[in-house]
PDB file of N, CA and C in Angstrom:
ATOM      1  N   UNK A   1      77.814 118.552 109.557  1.00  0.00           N
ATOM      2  CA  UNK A   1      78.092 117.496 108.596  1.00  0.00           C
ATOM      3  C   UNK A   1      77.558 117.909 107.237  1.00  0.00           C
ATOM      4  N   UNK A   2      78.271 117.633 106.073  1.00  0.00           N
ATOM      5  CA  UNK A   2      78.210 118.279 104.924  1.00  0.00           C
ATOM      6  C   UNK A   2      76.786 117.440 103.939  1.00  0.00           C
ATOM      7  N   UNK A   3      76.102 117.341 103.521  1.00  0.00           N
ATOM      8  CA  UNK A   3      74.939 116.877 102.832  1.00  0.00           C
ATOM      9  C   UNK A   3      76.368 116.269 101.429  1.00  0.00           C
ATOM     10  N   UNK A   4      75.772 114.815 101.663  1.00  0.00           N
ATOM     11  CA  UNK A   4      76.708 114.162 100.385  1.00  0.00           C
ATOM     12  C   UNK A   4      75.582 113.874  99.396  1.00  0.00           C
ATOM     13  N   UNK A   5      74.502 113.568  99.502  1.00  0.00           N
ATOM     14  CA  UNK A   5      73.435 113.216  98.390  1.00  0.00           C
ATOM     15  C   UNK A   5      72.427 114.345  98.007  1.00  0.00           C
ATOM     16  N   UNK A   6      72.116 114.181  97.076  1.00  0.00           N
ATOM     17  CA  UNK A   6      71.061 115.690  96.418  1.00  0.00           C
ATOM     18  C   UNK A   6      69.792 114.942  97.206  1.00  0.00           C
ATOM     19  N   UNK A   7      68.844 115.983  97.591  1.00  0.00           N
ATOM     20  CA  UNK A   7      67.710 115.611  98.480  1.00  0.00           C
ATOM     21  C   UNK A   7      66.759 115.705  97.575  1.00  0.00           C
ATOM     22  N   UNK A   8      67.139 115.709  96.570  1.00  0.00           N
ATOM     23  CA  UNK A   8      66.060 115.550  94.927  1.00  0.00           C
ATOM     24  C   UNK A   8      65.928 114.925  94.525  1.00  0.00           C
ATOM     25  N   UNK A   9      67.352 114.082  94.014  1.00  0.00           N
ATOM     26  CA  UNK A   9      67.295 113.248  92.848  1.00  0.00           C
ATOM     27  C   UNK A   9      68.072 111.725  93.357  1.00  0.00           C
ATOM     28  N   UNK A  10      68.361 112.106  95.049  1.00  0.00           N
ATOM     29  CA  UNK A  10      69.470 111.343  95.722  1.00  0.00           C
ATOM     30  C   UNK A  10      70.623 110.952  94.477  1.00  0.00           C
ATOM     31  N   UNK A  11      71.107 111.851  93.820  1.00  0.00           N
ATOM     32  CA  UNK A  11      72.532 111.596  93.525  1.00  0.00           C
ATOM     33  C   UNK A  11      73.821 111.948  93.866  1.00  0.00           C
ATOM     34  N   UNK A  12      74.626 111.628  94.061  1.00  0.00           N
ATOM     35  CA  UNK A  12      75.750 111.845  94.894  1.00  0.00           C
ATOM     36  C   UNK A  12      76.673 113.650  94.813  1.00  0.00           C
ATOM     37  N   UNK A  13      76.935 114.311  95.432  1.00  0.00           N
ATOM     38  CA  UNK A  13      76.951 115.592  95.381  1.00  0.00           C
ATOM     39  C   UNK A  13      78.310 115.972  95.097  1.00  0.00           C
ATOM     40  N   UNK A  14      79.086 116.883  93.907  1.00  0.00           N
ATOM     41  CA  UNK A  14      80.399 116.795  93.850  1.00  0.00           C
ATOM     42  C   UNK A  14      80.664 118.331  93.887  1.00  0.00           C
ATOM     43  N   UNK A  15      81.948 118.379  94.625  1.00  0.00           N
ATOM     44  CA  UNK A  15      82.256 120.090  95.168  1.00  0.00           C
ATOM     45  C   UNK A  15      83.132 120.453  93.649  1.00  0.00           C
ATOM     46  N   UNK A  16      82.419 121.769  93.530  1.00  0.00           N
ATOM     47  CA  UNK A  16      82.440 122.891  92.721  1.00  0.00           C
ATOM     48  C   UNK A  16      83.285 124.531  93.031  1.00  0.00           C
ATOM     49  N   UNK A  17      83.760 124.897  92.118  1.00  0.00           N
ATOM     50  CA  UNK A  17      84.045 126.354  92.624  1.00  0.00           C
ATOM     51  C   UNK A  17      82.880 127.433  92.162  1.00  0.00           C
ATOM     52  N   UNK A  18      82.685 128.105  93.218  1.00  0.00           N
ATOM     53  CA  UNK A  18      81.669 129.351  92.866  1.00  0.00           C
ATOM     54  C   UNK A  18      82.276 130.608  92.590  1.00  0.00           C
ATOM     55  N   UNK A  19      81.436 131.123  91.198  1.00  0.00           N
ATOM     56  CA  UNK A  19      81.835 132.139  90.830  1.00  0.00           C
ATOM     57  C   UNK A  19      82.423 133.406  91.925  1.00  0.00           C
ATOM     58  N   UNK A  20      81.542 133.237  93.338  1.00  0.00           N
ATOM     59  CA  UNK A  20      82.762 134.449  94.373  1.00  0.00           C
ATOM     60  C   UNK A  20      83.820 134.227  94.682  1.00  0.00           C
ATOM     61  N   UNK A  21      84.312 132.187  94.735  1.00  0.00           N
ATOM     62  CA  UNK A  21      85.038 132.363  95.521  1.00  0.00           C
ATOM     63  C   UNK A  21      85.034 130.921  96.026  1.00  0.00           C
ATOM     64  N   UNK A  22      84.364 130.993  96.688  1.00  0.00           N
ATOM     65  CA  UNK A  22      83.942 129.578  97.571  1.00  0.00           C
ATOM     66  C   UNK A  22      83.689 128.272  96.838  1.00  0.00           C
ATOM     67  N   UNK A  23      83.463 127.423  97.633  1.00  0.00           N
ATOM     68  CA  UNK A  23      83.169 125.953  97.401  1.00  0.00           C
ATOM     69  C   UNK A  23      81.780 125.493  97.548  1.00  0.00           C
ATOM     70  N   UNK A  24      81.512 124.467  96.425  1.00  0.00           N
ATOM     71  CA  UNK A  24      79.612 124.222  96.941  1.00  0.00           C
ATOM     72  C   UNK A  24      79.720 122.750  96.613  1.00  0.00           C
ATOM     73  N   UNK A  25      78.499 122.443  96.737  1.00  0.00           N
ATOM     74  CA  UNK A  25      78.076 121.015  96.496  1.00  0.00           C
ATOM     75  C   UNK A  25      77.277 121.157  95.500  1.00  0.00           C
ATOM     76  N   UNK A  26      76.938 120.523  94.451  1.00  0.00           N
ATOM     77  CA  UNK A  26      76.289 120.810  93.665  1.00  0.00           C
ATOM     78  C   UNK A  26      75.891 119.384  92.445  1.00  0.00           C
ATOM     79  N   UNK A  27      74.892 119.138  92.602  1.00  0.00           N
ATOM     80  CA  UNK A  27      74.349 117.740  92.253  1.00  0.00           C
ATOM     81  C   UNK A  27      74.334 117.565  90.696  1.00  0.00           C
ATOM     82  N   UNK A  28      75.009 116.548  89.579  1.00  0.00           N
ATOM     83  CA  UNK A  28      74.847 117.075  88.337  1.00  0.00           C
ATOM     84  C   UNK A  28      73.522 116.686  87.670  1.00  0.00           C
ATOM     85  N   UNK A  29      72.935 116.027  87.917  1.00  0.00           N
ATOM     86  CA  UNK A  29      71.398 115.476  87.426  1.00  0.00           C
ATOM     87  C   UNK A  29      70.557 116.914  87.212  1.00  0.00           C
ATOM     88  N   UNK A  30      70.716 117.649  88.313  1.00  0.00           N
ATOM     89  CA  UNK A  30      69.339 118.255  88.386  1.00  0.00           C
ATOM     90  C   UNK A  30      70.221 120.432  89.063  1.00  0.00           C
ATOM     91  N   UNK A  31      69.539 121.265  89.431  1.00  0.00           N
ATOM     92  CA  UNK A  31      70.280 122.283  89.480  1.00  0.00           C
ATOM     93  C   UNK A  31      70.069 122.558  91.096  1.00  0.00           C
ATOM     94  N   UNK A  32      70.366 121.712  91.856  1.00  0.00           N
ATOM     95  CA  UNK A  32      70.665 121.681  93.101  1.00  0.00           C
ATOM     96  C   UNK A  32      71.794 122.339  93.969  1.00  0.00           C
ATOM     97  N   UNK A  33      71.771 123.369  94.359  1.00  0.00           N
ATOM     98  CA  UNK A  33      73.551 123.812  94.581  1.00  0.00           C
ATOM     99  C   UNK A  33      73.234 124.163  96.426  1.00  0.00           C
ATOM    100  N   UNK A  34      74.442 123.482  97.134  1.00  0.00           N
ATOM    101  CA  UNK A  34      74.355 124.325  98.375  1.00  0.00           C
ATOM    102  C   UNK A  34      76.149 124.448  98.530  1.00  0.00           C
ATOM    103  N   UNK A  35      75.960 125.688  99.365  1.00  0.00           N
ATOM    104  CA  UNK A  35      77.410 126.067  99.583  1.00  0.00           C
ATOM    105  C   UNK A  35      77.781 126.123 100.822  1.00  0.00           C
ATOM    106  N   UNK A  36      79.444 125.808 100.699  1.00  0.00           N
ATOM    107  CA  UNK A  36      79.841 124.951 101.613  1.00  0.00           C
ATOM    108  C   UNK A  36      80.354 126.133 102.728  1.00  0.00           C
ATOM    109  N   UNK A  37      79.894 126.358 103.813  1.00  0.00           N
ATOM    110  CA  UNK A  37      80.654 127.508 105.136  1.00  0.00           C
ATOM    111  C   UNK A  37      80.733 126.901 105.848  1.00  0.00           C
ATOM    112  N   UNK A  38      81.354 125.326 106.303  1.00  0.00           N
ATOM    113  CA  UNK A  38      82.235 124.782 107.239  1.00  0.00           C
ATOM    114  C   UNK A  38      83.568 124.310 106.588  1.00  0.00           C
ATOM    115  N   UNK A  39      84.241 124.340 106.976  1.00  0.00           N
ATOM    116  CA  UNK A  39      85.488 123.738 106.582  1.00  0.00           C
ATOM    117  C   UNK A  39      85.019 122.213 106.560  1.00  0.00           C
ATOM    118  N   UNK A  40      85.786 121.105 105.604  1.00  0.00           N
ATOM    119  CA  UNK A  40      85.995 119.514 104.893  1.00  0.00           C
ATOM    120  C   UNK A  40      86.475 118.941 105.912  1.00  0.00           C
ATOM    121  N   UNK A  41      87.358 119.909 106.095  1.00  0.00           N
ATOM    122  CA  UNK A  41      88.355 118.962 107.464  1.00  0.00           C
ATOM    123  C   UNK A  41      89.140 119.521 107.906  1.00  0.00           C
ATOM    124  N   UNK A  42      89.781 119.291 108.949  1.00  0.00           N
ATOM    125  CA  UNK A  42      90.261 119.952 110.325  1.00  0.00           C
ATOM    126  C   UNK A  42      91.991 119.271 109.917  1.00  0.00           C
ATOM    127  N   UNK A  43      92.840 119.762 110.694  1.00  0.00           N
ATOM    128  CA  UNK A  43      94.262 119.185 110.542  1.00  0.00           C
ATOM    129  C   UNK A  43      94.538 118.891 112.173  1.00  0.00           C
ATOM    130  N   UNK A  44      94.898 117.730 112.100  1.00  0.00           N
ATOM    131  CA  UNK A  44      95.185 117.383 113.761  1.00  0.00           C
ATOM    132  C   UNK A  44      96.969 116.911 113.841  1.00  0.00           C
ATOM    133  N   UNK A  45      97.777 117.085 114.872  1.00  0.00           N
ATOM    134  CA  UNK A  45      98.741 116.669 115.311  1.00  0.00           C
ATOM    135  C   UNK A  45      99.011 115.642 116.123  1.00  0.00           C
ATOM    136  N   UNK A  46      99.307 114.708 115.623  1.00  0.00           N
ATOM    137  CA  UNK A  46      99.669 113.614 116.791  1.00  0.00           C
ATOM    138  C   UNK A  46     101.235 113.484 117.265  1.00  0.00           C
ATOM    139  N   UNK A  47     101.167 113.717 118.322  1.00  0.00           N
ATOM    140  CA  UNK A  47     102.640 113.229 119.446  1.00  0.00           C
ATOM    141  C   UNK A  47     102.897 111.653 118.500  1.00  0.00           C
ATOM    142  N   UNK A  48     104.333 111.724 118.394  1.00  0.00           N
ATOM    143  CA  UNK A  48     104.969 110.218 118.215  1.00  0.00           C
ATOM    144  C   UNK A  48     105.214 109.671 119.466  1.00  0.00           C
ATOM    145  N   UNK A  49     104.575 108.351 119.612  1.00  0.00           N
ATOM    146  CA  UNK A  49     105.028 107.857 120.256  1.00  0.00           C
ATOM    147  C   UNK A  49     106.526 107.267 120.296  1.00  0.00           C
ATOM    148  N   UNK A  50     107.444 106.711 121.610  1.00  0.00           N
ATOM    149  CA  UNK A  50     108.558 105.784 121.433  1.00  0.00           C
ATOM    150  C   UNK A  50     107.856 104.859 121.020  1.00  0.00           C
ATOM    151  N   UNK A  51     109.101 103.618 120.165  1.00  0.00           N
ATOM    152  CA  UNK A  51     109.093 102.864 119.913  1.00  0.00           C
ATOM    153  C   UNK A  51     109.581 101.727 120.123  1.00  0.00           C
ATOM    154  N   UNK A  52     108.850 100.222 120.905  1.00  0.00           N
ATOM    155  CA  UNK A  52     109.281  99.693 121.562  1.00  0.00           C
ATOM    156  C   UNK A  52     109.817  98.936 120.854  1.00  0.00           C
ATOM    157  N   UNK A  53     111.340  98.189 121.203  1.00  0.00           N
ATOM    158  CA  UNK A  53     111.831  96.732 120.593  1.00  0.00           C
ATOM    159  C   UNK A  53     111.119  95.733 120.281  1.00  0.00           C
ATOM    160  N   UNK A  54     110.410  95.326 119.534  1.00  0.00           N
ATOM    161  CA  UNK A  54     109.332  94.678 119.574  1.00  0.00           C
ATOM    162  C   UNK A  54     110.108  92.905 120.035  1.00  0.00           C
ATOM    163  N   UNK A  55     111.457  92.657 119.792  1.00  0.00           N
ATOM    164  CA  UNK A  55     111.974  91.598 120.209  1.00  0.00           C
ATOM    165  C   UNK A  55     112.901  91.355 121.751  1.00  0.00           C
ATOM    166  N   UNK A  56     112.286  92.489 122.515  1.00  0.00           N
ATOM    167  CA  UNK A  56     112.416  92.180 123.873  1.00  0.00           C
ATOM    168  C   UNK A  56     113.639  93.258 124.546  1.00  0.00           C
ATOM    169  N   UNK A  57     113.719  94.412 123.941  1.00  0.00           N
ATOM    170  CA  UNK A  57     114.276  95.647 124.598  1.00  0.00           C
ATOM    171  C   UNK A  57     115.642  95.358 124.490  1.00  0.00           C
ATOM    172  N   UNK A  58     116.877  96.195 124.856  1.00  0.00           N
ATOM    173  CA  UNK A  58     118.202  95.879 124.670  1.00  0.00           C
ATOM    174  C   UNK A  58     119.088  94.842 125.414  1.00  0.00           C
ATOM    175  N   UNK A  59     118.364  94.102 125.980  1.00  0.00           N
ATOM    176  CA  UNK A  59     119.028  92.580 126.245  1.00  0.00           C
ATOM    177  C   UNK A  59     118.461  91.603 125.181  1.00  0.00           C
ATOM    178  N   UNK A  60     117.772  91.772 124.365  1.00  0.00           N
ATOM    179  CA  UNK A  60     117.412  90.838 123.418  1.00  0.00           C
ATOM    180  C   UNK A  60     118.488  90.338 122.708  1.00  0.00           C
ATOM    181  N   UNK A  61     119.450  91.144 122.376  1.00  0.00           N
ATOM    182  CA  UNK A  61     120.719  90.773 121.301  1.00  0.00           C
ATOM    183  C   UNK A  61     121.849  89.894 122.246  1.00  0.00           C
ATOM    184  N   UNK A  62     122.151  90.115 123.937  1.00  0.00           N
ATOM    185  CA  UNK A  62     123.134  89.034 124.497  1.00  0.00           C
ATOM    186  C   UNK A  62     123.150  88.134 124.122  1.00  0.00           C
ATOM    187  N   UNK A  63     122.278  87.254 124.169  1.00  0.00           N
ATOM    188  CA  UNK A  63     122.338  85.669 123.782  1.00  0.00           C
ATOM    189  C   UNK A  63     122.071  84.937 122.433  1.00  0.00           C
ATOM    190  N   UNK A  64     121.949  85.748 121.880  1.00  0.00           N
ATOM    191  CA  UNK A  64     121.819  85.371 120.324  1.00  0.00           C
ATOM    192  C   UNK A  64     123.294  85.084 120.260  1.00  0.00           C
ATOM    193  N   UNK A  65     122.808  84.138 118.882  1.00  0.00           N
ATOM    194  CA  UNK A  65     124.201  83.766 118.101  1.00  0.00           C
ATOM    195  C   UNK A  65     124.641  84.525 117.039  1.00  0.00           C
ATOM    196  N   UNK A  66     125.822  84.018 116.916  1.00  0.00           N
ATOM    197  CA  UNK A  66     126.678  85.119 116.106  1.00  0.00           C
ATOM    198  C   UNK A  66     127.175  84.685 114.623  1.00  0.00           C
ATOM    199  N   UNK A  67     127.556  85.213 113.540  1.00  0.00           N
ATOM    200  CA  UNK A  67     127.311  84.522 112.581  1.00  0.00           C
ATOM    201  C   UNK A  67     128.452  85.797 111.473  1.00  0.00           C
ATOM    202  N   UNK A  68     129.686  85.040 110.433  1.00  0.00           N
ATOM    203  CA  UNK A  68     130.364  85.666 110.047  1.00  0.00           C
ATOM    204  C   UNK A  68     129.376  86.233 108.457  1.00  0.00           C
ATOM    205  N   UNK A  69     128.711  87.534 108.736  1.00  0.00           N
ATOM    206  CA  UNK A  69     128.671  87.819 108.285  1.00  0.00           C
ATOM    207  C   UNK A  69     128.585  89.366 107.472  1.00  0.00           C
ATOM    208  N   UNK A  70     128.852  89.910 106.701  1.00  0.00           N
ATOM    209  CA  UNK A  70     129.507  91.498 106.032  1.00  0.00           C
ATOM    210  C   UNK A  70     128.022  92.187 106.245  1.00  0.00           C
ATOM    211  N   UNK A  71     128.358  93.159 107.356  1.00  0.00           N
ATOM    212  CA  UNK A  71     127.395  94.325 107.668  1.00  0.00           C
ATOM    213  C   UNK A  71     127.121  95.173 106.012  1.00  0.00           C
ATOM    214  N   UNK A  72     125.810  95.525 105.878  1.00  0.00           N
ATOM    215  CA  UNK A  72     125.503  96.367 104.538  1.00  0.00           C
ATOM    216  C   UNK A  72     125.769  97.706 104.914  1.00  0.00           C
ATOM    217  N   UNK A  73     126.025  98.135 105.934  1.00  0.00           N
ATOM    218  CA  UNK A  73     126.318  99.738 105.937  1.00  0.00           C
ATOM    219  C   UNK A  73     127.168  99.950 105.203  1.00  0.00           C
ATOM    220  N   UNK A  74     127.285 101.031 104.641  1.00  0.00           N
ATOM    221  CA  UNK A  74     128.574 101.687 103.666  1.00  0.00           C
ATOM    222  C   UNK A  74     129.449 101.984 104.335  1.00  0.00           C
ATOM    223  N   UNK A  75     129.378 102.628 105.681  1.00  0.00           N
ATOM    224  CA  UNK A  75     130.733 102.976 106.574  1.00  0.00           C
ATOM    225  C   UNK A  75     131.534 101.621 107.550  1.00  0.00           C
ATOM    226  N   UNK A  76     130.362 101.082 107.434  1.00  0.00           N
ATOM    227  CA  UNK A  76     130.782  99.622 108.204  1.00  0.00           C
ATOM    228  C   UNK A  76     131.804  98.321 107.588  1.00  0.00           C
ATOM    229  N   UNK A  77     132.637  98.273 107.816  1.00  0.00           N
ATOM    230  CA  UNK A  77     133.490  97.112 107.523  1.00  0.00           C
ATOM    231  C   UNK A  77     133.421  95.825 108.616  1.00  0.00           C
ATOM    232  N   UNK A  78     132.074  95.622 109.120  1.00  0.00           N
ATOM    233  CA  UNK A  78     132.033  94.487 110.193  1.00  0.00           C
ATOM    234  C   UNK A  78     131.899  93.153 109.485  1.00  0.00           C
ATOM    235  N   UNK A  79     132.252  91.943 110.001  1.00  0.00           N
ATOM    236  CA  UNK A  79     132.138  90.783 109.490  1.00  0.00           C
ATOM    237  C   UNK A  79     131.341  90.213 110.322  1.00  0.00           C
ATOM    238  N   UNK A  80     131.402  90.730 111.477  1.00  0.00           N
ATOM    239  CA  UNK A  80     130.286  89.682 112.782  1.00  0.00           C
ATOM    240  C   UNK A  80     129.038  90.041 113.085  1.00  0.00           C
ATOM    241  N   UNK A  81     127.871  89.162 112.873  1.00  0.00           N
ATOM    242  CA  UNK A  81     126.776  90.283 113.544  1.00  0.00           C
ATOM    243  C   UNK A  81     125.981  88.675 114.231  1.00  0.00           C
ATOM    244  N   UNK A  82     125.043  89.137 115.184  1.00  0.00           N
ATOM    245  CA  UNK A  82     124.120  88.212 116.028  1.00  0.00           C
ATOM    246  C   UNK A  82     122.875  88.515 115.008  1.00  0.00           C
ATOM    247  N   UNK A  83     122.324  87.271 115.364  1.00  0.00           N
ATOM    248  CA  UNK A  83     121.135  86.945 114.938  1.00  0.00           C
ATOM    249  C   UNK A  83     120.471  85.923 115.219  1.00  0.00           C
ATOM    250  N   UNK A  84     118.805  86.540 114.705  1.00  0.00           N
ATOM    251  CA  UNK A  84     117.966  84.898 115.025  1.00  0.00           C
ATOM    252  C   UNK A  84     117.035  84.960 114.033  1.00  0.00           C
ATOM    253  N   UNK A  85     115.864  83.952 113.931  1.00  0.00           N
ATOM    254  CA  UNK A  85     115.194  83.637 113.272  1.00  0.00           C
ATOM    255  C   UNK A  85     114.005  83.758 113.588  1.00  0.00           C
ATOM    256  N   UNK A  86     112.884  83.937 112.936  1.00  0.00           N
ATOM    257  CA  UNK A  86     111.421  84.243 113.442  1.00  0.00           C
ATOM    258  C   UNK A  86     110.522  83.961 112.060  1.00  0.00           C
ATOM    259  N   UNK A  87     109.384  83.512 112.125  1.00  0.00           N
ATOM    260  CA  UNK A  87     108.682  83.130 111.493  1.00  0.00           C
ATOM    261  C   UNK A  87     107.551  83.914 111.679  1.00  0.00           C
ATOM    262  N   UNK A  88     107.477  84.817 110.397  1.00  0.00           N
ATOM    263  CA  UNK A  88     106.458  86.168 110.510  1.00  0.00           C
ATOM    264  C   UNK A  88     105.758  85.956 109.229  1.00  0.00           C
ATOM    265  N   UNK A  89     105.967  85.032 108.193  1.00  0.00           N
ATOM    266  CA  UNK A  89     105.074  84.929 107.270  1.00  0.00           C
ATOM    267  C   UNK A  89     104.311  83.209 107.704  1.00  0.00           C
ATOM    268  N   UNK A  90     103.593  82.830 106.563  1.00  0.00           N
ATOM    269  CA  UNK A  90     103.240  81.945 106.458  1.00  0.00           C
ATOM    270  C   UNK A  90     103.775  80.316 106.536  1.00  0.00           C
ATOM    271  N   UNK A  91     103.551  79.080 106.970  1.00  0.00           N
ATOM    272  CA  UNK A  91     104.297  77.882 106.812  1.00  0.00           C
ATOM    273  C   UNK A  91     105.480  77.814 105.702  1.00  0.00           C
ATOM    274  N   UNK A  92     104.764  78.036 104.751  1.00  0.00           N
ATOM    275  CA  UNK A  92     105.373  77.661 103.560  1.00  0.00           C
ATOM    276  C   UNK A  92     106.808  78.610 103.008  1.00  0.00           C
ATOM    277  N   UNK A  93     106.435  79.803 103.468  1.00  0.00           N
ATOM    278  CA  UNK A  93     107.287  80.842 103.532  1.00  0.00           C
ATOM    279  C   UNK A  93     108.639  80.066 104.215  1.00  0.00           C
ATOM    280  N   UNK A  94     110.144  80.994 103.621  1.00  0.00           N
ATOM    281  CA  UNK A  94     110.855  80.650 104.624  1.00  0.00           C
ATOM    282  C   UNK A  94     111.091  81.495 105.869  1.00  0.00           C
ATOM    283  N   UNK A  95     111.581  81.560 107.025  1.00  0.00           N
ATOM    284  CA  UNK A  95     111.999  81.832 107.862  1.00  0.00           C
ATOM    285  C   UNK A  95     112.765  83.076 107.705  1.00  0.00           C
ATOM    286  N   UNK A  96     112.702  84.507 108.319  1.00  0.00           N
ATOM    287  CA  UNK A  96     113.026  86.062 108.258  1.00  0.00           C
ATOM    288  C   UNK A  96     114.175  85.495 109.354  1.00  0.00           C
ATOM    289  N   UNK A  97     115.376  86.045 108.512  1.00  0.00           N
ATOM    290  CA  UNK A  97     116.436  86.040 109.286  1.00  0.00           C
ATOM    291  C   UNK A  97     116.901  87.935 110.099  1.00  0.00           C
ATOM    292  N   UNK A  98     116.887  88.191 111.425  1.00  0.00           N
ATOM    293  CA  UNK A  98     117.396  89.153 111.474  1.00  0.00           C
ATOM    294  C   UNK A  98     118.587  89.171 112.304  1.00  0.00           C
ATOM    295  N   UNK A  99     119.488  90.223 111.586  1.00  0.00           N
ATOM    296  CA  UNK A  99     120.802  90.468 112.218  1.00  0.00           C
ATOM    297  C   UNK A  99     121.237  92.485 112.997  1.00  0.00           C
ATOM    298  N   UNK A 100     122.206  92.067 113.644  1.00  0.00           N
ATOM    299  CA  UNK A 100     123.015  92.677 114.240  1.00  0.00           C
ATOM    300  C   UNK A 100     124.441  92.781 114.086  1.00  0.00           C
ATOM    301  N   UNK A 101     124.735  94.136 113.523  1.00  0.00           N
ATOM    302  CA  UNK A 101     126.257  94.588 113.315  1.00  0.00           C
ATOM    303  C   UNK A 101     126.784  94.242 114.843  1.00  0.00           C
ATOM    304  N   UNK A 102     127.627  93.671 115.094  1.00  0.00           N
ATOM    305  CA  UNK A 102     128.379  93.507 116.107  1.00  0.00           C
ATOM    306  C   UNK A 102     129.963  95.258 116.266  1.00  0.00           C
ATOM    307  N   UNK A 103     129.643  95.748 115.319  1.00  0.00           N
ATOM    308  CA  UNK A 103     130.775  96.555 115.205  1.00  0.00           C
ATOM    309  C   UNK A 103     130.019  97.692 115.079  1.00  0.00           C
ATOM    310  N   UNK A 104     128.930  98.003 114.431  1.00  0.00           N
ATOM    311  CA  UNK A 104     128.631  99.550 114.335  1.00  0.00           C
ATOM    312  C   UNK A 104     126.816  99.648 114.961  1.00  0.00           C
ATOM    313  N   UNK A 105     126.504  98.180 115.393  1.00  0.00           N
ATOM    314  CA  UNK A 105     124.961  97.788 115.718  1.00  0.00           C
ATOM    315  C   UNK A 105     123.699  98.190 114.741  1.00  0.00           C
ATOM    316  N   UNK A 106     124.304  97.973 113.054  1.00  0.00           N
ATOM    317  CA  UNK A 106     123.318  98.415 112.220  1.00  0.00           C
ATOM    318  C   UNK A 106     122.423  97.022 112.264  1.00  0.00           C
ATOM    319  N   UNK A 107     121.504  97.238 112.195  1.00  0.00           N
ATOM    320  CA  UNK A 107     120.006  96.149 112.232  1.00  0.00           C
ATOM    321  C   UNK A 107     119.464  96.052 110.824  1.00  0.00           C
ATOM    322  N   UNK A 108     119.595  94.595 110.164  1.00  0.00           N
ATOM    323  CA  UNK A 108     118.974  94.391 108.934  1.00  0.00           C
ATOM    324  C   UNK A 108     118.151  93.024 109.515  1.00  0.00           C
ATOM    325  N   UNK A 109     117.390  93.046 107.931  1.00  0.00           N
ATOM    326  CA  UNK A 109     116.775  91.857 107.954  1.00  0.00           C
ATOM    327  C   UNK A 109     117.169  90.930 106.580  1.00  0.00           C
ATOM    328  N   UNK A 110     116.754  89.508 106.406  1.00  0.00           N
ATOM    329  CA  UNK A 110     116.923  88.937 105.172  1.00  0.00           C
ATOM    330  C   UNK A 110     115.881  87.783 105.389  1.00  0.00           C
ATOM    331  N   UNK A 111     115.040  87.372 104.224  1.00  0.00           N
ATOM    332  CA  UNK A 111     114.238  86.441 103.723  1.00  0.00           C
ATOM    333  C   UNK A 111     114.766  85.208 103.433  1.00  0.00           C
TER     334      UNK A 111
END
């Protein structure tokens, strides 16, 4: 673990380049220098997880109602899509409408 405070003057320690090369810590109050031979930080990979329907997997859309309205896709010329309503903000807020292309199954939302 890297020393963040000067053990002198306890002021906070800010990384520097050293004339060889390298990186240091080096406190500006006072002439405190230590140099840095661990690496800051490491790079990690995380697996994506799937992602679940959060409104109940692909039977969620059967029973919804249906509603004439013009899909926003650019390739889409649908007029019909299902939808419902959910209340994800506050009282006062209105009601998040989300829909379903019935013709190309593009998924929007509207406020």
């Amino acid at each position: 673990m890297a020393i963040l405070f000067c053990p002198y003057c306890a002021n906070l320690l800010i990384i520097s380049r050293m004339e060889t090369g390298g990186n240091r810590l080096e406190c500006r109050t006072c002439p405190y220098q230590h140099p840095i031979t661990d690496p800051l930080f490491s790079r990690k990979t995380f697996t994506h997880k799937e992602k679940d329907d959060v409104f109940g997997g692909p039977g969620a859309w059967d029973n919804a109602q249906k509603s004439k309205v013009q899909c926003p896709a650019s390739v889409c010329s649908g007029q019909e899509a299902a939808f419902f309503q959910v209340q994800i903000r506050s009282a006062d807020e209105p009601m998040t409408t989300f829909y379903k292309c019935m013709s190309c199954g593009n998924q929007w939302r509207e406020n």
